[in-house]
C-alpha atoms as a PDB file:
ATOM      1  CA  UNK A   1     -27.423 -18.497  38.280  1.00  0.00           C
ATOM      2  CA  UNK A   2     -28.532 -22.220  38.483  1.00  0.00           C
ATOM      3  CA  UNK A   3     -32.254 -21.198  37.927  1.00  0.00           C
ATOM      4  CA  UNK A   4     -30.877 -19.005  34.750  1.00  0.00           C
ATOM      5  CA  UNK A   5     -29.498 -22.289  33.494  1.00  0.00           C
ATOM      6  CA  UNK A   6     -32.459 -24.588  34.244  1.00  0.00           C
ATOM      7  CA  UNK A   7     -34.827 -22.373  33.357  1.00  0.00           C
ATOM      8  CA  UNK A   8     -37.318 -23.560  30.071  1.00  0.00           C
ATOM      9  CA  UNK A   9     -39.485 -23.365  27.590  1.00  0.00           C
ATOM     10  CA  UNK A  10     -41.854 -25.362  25.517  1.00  0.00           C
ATOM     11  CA  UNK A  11     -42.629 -24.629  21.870  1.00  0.00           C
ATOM     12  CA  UNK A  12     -45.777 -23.745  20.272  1.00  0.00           C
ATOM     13  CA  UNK A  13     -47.612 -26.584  18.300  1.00  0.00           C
ATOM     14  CA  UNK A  14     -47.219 -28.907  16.870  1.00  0.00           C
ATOM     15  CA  UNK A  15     -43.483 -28.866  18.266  1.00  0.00           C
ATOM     16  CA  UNK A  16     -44.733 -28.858  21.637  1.00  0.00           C
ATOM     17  CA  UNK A  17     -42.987 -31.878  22.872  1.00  0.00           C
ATOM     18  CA  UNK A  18     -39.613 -30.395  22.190  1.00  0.00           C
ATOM     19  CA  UNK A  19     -38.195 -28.430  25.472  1.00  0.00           C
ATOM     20  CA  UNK A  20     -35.646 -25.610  24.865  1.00  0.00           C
ATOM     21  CA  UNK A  21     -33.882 -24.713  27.985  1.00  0.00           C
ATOM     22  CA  UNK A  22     -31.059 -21.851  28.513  1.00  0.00           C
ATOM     23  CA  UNK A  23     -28.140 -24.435  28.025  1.00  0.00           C
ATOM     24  CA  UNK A  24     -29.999 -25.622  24.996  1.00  0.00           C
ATOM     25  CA  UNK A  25     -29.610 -21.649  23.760  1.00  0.00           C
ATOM     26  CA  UNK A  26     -26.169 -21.127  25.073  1.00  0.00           C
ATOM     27  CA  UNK A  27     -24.965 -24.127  23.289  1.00  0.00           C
ATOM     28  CA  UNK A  28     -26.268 -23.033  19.812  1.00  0.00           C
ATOM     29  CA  UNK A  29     -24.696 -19.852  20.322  1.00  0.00           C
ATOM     30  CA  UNK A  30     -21.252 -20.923  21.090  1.00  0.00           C
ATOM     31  CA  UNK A  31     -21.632 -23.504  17.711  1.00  0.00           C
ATOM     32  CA  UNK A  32     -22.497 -20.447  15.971  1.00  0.00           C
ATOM     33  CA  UNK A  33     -19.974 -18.376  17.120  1.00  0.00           C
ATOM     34  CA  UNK A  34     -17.437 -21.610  16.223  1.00  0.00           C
ATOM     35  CA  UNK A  35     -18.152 -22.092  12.880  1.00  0.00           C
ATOM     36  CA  UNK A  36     -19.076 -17.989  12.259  1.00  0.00           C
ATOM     37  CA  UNK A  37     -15.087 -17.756  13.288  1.00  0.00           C
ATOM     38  CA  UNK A  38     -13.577 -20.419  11.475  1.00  0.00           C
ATOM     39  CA  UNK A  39     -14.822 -19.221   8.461  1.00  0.00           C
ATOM     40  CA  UNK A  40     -14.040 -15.540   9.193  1.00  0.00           C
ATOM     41  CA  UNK A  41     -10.191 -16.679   9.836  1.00  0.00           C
ATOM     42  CA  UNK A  42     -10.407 -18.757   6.648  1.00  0.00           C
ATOM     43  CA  UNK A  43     -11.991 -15.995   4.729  1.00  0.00           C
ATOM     44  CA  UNK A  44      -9.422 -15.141   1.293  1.00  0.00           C
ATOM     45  CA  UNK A  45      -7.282 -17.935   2.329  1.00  0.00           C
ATOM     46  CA  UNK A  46      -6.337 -21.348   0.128  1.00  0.00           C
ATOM     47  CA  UNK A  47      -8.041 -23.085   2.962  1.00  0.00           C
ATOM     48  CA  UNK A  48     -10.796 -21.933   2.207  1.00  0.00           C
ATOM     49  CA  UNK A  49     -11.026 -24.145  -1.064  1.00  0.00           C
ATOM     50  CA  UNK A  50      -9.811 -26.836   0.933  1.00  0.00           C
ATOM     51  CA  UNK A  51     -12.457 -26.788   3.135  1.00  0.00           C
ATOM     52  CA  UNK A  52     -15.069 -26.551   0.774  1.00  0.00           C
ATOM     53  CA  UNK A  53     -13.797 -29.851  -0.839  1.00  0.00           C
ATOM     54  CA  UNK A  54     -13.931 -31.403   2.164  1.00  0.00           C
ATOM     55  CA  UNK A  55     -17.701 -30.427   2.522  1.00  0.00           C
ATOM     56  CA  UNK A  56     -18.167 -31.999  -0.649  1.00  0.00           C
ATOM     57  CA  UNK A  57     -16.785 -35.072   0.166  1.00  0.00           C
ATOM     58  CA  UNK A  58     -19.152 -35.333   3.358  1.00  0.00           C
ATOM     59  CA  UNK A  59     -21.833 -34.269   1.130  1.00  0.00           C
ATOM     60  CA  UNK A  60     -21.212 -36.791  -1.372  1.00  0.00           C
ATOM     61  CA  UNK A  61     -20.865 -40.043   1.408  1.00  0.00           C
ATOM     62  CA  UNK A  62     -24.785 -39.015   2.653  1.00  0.00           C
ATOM     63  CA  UNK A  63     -25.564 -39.066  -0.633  1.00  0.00           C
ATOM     64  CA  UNK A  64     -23.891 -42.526  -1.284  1.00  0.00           C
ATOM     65  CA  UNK A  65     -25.786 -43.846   1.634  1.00  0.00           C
ATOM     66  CA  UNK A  66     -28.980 -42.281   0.948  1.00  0.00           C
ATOM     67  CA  UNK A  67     -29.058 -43.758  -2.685  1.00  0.00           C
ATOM     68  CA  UNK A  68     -27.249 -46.883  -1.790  1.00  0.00           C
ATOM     69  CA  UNK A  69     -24.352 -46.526  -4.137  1.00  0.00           C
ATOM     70  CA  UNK A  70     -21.770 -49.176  -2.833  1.00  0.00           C
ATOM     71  CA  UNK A  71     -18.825 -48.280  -4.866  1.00  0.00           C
ATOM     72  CA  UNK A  72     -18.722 -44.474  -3.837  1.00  0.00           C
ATOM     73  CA  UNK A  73     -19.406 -45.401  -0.074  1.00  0.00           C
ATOM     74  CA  UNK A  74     -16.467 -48.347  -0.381  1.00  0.00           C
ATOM     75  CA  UNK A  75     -13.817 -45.473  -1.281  1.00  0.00           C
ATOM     76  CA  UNK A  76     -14.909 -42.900   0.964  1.00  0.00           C
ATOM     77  CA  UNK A  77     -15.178 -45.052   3.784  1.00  0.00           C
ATOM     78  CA  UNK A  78     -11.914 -46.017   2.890  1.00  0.00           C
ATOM     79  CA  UNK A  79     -10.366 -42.756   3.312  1.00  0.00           C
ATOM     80  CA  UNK A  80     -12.586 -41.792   6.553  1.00  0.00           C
ATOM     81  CA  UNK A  81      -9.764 -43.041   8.588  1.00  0.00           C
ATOM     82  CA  UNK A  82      -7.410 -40.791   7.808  1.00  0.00           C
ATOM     83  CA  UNK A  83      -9.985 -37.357   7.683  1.00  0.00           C
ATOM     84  CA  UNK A  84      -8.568 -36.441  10.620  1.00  0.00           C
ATOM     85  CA  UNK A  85      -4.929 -36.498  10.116  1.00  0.00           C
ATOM     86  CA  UNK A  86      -5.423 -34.782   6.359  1.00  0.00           C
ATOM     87  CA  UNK A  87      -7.574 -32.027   8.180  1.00  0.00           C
ATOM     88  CA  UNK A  88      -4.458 -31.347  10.690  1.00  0.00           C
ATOM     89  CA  UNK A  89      -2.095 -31.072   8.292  1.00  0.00           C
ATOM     90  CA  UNK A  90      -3.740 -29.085   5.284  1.00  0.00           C
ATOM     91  CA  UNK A  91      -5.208 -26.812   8.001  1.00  0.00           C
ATOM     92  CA  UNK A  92      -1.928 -26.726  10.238  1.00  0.00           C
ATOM     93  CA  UNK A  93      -1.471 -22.940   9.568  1.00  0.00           C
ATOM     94  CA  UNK A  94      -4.828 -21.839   9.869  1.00  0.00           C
ATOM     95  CA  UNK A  95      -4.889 -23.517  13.118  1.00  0.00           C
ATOM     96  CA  UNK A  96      -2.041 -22.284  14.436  1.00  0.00           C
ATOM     97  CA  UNK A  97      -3.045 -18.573  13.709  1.00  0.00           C
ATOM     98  CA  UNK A  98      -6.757 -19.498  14.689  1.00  0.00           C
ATOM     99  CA  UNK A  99      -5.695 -20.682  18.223  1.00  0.00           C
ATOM    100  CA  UNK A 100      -3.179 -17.612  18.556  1.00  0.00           C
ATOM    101  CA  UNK A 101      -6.270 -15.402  17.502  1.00  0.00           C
ATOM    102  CA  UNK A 102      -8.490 -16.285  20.381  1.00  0.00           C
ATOM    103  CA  UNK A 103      -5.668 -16.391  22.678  1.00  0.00           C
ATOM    104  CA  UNK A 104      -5.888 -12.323  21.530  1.00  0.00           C
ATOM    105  CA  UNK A 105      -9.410 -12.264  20.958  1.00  0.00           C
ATOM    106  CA  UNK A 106     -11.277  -8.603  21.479  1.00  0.00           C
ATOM    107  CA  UNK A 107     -13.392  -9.885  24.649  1.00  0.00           C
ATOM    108  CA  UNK A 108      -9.996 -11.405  26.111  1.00  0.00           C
ATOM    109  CA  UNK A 109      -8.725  -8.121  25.411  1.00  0.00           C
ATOM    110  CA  UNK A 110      -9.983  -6.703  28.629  1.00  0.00           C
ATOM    111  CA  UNK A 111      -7.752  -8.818  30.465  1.00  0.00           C
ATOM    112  CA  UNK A 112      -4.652  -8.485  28.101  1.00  0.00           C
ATOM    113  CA  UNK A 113      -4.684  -4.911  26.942  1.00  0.00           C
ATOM    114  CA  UNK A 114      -3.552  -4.012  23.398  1.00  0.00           C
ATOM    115  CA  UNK A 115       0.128  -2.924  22.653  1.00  0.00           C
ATOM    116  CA  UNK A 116       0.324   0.622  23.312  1.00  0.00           C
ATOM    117  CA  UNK A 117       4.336   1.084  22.653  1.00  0.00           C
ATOM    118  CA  UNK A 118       3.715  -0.471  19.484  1.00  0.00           C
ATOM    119  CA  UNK A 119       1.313   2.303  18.238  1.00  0.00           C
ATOM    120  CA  UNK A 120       3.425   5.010  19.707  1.00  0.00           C
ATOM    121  CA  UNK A 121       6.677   3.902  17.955  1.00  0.00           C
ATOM    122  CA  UNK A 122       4.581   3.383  14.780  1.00  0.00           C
ATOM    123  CA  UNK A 123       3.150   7.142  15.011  1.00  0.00           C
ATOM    124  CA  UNK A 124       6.928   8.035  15.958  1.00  0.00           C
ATOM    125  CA  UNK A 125       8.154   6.936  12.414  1.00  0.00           C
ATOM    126  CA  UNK A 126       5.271   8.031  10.169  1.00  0.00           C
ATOM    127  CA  UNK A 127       6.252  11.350  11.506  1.00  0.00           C
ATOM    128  CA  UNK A 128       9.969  11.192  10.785  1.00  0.00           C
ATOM    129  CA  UNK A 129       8.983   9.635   7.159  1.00  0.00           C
ATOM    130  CA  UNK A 130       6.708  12.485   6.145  1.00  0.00           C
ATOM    131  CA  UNK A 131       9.229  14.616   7.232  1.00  0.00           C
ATOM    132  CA  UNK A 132      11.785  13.131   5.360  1.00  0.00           C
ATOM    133  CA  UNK A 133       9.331  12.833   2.617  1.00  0.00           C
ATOM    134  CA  UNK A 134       9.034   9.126   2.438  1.00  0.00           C
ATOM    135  CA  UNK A 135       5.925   6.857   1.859  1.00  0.00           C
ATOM    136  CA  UNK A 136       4.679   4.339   4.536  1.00  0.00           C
ATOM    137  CA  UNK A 137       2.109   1.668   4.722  1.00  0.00           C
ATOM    138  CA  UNK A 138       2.070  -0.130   8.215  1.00  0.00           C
ATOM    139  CA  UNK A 139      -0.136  -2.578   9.030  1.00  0.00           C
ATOM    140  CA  UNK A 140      -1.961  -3.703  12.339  1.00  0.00           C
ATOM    141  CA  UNK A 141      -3.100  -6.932  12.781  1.00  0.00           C
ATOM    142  CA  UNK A 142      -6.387  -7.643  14.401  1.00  0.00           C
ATOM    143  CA  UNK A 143      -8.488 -10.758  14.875  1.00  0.00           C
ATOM    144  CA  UNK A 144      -8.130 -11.930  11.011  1.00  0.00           C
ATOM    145  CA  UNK A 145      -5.164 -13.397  10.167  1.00  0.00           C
ATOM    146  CA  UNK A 146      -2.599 -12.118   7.528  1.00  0.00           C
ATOM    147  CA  UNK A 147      -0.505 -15.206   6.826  1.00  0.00           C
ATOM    148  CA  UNK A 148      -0.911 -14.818   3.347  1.00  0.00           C
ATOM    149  CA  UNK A 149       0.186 -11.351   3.330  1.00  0.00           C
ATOM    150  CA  UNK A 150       2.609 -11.933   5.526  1.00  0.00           C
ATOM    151  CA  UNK A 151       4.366 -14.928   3.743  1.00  0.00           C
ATOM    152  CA  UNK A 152       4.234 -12.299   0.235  1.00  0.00           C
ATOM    153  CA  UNK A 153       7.245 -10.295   2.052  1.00  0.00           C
ATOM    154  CA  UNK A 154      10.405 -10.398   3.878  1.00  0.00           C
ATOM    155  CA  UNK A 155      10.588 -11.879   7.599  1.00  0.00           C
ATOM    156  CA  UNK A 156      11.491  -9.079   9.868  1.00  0.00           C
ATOM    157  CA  UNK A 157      10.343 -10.564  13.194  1.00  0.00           C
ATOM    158  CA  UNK A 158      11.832  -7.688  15.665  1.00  0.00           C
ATOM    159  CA  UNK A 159      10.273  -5.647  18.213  1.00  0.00           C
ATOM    160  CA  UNK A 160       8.657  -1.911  16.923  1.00  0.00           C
ATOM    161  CA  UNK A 161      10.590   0.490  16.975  1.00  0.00           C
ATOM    162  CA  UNK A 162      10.532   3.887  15.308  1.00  0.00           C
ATOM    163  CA  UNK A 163      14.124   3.828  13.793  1.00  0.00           C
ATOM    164  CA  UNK A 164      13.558   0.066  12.390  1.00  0.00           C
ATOM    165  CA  UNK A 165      10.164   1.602  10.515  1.00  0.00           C
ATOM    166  CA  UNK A 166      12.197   4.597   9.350  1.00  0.00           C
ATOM    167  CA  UNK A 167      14.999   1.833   8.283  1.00  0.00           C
ATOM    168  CA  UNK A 168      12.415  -0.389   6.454  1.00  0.00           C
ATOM    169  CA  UNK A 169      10.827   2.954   4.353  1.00  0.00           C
ATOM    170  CA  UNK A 170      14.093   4.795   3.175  1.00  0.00           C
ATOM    171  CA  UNK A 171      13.876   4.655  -0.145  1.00  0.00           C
ATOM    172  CA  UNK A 172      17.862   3.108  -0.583  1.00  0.00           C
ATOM    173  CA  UNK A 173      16.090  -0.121   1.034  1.00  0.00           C
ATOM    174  CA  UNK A 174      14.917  -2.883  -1.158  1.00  0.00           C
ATOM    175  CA  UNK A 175      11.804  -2.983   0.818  1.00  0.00           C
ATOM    176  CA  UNK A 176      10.209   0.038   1.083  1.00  0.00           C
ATOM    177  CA  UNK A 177       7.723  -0.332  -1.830  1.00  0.00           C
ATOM    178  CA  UNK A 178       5.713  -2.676   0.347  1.00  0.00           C
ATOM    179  CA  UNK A 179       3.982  -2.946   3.522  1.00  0.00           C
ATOM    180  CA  UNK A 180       4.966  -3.559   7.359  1.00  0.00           C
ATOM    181  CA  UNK A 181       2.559  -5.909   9.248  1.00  0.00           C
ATOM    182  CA  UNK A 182       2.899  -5.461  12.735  1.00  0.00           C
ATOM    183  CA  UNK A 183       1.431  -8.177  15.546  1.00  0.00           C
ATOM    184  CA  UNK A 184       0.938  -7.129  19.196  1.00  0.00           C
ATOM    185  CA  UNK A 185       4.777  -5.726  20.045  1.00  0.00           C
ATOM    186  CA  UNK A 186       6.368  -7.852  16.696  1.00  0.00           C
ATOM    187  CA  UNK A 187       7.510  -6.675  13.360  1.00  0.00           C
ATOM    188  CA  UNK A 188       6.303  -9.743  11.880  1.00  0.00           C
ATOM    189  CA  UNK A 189       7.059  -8.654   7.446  1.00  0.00           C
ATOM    190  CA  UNK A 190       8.069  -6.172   5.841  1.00  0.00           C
ATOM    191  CA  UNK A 191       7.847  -5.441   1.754  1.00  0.00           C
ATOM    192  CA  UNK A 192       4.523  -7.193   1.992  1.00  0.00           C
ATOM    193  CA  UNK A 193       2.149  -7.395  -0.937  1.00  0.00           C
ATOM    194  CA  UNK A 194      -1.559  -6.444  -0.297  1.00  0.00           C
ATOM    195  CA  UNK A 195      -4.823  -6.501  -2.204  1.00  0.00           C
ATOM    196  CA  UNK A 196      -5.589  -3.590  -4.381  1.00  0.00           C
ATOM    197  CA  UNK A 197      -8.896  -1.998  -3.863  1.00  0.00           C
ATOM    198  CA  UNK A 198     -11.512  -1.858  -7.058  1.00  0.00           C
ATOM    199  CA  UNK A 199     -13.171   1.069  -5.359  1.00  0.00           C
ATOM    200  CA  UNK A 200     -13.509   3.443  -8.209  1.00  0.00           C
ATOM    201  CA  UNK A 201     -15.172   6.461  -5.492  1.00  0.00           C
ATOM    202  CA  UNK A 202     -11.288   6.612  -4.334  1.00  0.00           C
ATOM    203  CA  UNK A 203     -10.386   9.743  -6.246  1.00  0.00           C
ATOM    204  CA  UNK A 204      -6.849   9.907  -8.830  1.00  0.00           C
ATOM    205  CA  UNK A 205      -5.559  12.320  -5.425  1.00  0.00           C
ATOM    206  CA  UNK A 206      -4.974   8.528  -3.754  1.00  0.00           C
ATOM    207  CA  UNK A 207      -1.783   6.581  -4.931  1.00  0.00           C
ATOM    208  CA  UNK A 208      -1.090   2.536  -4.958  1.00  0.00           C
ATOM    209  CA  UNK A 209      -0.462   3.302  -1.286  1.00  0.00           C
ATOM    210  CA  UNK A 210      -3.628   4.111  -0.402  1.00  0.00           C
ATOM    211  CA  UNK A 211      -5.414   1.697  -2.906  1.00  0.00           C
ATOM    212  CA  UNK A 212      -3.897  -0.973  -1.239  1.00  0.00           C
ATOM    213  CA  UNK A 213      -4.608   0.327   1.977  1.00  0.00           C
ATOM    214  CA  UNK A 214      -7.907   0.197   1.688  1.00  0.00           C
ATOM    215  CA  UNK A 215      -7.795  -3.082  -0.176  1.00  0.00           C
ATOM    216  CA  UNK A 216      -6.627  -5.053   3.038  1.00  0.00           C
ATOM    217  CA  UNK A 217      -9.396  -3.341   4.606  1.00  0.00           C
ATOM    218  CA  UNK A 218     -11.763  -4.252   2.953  1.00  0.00           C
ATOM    219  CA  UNK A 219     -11.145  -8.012   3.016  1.00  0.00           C
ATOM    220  CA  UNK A 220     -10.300  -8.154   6.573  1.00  0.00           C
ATOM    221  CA  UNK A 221     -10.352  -5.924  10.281  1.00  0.00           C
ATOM    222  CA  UNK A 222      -6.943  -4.769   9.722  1.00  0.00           C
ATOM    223  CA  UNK A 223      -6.032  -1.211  10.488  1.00  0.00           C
ATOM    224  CA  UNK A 224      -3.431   0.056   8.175  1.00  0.00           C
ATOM    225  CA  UNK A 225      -1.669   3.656   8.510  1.00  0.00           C
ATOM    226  CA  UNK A 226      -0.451   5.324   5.295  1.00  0.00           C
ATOM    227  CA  UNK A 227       2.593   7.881   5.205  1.00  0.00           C
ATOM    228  CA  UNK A 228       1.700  10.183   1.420  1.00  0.00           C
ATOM    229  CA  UNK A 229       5.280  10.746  -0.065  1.00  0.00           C
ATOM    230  CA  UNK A 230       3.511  13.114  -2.348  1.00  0.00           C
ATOM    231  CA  UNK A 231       1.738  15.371   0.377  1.00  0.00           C
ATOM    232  CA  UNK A 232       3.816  14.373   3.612  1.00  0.00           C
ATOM    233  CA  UNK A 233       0.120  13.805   5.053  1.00  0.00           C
ATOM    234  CA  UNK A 234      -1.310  10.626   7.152  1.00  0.00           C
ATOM    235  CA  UNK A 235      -4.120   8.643   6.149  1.00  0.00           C
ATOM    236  CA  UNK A 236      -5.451   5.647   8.515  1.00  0.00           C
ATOM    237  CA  UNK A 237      -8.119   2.802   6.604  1.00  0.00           C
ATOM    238  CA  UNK A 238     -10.169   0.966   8.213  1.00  0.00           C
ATOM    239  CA  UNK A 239     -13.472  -0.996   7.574  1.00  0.00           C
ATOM    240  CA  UNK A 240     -12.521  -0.138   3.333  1.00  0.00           C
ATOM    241  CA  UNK A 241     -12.807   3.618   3.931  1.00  0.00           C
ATOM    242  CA  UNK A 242      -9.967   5.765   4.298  1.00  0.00           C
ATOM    243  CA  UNK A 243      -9.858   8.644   6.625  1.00  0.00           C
ATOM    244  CA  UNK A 244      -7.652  11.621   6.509  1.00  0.00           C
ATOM    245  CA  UNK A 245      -6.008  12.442   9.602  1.00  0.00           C
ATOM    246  CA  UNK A 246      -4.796  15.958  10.129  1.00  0.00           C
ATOM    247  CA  UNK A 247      -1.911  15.510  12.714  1.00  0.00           C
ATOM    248  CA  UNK A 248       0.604  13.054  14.345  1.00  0.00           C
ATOM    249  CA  UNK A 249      -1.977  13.628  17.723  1.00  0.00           C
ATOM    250  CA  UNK A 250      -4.858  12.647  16.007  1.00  0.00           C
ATOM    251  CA  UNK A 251      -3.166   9.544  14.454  1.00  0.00           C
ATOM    252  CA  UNK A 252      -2.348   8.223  17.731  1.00  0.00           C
ATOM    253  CA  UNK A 253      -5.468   8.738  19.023  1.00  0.00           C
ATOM    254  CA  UNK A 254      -7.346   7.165  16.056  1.00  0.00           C
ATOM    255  CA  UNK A 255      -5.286   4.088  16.202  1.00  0.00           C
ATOM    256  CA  UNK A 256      -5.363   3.902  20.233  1.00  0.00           C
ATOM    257  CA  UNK A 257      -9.338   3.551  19.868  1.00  0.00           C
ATOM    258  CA  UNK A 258      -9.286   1.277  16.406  1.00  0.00           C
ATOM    259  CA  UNK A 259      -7.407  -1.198  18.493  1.00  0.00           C
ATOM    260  CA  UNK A 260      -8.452  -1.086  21.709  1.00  0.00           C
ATOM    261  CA  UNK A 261      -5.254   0.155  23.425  1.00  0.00           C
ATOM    262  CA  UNK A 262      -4.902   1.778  26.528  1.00  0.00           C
ATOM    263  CA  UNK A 263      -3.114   5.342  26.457  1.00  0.00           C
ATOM    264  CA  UNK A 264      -2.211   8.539  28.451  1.00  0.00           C
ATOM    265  CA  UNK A 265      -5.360  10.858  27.618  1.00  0.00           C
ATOM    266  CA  UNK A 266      -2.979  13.857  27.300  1.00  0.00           C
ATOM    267  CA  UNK A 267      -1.378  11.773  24.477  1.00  0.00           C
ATOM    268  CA  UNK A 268      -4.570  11.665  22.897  1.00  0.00           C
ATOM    269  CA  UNK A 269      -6.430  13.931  20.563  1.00  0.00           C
ATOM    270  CA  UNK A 270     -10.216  13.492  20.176  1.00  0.00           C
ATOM    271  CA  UNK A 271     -11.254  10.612  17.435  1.00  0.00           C
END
């Protein structure tokens, strides 16, 4: 392992003098992966803008020391000083949810396991809907964040269970129109607002349901489930495609491998 981590290489000319060496590698890597993952968790967010105004301002100060311009460098170096509190507080949320994410992050996932009750209780209540002859759309949260999704419906922020879904669907609620977001074990929203897909291959079959289904897909890794009120039938979109699924079995099974959760294989049907 220490020879791995010593071991190096020289470039070819004329950047010969310039040594790369595994830590050298591993380093760029892990910067890459940092800023590839800030920007995915910022991705469709207001911070987003934010952030891209801060990169202007840094852009602008290396210009204003490049070109010598002493009245642009006097006010920016007058507001350096506080760069670091203003990037706390604009970006408070997004680093909240960012620091949550890795705690949950896929490769971590080996060691923490994904929330199998959740999925089961979940499956429980699209079944009970479409037999009822209610429309669903429940959404699982994965590595992107959903705050503003979230914050566009009602805070629910109760444990899944089957008879809460059913409860949040009825059609006497006030909420049943929108989504369900659902982190880990948590209820976090429900009567959420999501994005509606443009797709035009999504044929007139597909209601608002499944439009926005595949909407929140697209944008981020979401897996959403979708209860037809129409057609009593389950749909599950992932990726911005939308797959029909043909039973309750094969519903728990699809969402069981989409998010990594362990279950009993002879609760399973094949994917």
């Amino acid at each position: 392992m220490v020879r791995l981590l010593t071991f190096s290489f020289r470039l070819p000319e004329p950047l010969s003098f310039v040594t790369v060496g595994a830590l050298d590698i591993l380093d760029v890597l892990l910067v890459s992966y940092i800023i590839y993952r800030v920007f995915h968790l910022m991705k469709g967010t207001r911070a987003m803008q934010m952030l891209f105004g801060i990169l202007v301002l840094i852009l602008m100060s290396v210009l204003a020391k490049l070109y010598r311009l002493p009245g642009t460098s006097w006010i920016i170096d007058s507001i350096r000083t506080v760069w670091v509190v203003a990037f706390v507080i604009l970006f408070q949320p997004e680093i909240r949810n960012g620091l949550t994410q890795l705690g949950r992050n896929r490769f971590l996932g080996i060691f923490l396991g994904a929330d199998a009750r959740s999925i089961e209780q979940a499956a429980e209540a699209c079944r009970a809907l479409a037999k009822k002859g209610a429309g669903a759309i429940i959404v699982f949260e994965k590595n992107d964040g959903l705050k503003n999704y979230i914050d566009s419906g009602v805070e629910i922020g109760a444990r899944v269970s089957s008879q809460l879904l059913v409860t949040l669907f009825s059609t006497e609620g006030p909420l049943h129109d929108g989504a369900v977001i659902i982190r880990g074990d948590t209820i976090l929203a429900a009567g959420c607002t999501l994005p509606i897909s443009p797709d035009q291959s999504l044929t007139a079959d597909y209601g608002m349901r499944h439009r926005a289904a595949v909407g929140l897909s697209e944008e981020t890794d979401a897996v959403v489930a979708v209860v037809s009120e129409e057609r009593q039938s389950f749909s599950l979109a992932r990726y911005g495609k939308l797959h029909q699924i043909k039973d309750i079995m094969e519903l728990k099974a699809r969402l069981h491998k989409a998010l990594h959760a362990k279950s009993d294989k002879k609760d399973q049907a094949p994917a």
